[in-house]
Protein backbone atom coordinates (compact mmCIF):
# COMPACT_ATOMS: atom_id res chain seq x y z
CA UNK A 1 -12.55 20.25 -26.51
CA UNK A 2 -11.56 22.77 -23.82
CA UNK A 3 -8.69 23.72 -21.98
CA UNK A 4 -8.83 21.13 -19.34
CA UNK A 5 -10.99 18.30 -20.91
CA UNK A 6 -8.25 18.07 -23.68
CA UNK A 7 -5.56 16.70 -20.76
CA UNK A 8 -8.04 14.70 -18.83
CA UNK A 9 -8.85 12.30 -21.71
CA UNK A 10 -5.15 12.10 -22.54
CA UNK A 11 -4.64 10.64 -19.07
CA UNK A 12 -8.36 8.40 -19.12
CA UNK A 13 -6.73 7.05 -22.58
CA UNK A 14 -3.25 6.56 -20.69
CA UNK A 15 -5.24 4.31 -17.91
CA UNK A 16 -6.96 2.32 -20.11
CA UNK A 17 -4.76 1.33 -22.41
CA UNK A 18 -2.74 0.47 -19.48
CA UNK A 19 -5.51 -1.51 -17.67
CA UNK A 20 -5.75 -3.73 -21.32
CA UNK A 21 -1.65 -4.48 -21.10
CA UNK A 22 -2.27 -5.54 -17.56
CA UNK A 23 -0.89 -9.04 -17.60
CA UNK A 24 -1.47 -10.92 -13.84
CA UNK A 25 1.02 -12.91 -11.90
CA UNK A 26 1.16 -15.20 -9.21
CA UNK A 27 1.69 -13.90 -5.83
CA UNK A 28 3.85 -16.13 -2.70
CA UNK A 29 4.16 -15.31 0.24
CA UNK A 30 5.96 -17.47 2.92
CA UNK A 31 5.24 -17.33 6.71
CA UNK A 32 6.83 -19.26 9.50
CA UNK A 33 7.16 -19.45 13.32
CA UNK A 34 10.93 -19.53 14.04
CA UNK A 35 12.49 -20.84 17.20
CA UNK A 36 15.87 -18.69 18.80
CA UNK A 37 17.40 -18.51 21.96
CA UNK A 38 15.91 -15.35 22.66
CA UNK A 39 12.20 -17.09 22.06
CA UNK A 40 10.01 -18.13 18.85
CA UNK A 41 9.34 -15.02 16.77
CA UNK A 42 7.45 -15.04 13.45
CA UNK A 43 9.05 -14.04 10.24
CA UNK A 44 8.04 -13.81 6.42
CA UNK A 45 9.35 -13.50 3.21
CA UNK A 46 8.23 -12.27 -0.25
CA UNK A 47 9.54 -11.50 -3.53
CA UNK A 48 9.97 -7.69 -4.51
CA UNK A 49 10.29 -6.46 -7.94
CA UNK A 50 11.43 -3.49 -9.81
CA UNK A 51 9.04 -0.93 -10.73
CA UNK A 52 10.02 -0.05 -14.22
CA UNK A 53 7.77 3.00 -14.58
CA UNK A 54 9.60 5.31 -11.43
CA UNK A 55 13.09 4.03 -12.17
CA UNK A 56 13.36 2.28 -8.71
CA UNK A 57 15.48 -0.91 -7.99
CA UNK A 58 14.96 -3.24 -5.08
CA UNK A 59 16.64 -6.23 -4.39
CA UNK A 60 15.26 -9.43 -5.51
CA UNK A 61 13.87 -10.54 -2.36
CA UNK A 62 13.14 -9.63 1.50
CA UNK A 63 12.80 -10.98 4.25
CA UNK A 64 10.59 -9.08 7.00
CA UNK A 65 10.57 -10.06 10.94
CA UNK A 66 8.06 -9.60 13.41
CA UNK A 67 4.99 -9.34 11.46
């Protein structure tokens, strides 16, 4: 193996073992037209999660307006 082929199956061998762990989930999103003094506006929510791998925390869930 050379110089450079030696690292790029380390990281091919990373993926798919990776890609084999892979374990789906159900995704939810909600949607809704919401009615304020101001006038209806939409709004949605959704679940976030942590991402173990970069050592990031979010908080367990989000709301986002004006989608």
């Amino acid at each position: 193996m050379g110089r450079v082929q030696t690292p790029t199956l380390a990281i091919l061998v990373d993926r798919e073992e990776r890609i084999k762990k892979f374990v789906s989930r159900d995704y939810w999103e909600l949607h809704a037209t919401f009615a304020a003094e101001a006038g209806a506006y939409d709004g949605r929510w959704f679940e976030r999660k942590v991402f173990p791998e970069g050592g990031r925390t979010t908080n367990s869930s989000r709301s986002a307006f004006g989608t």
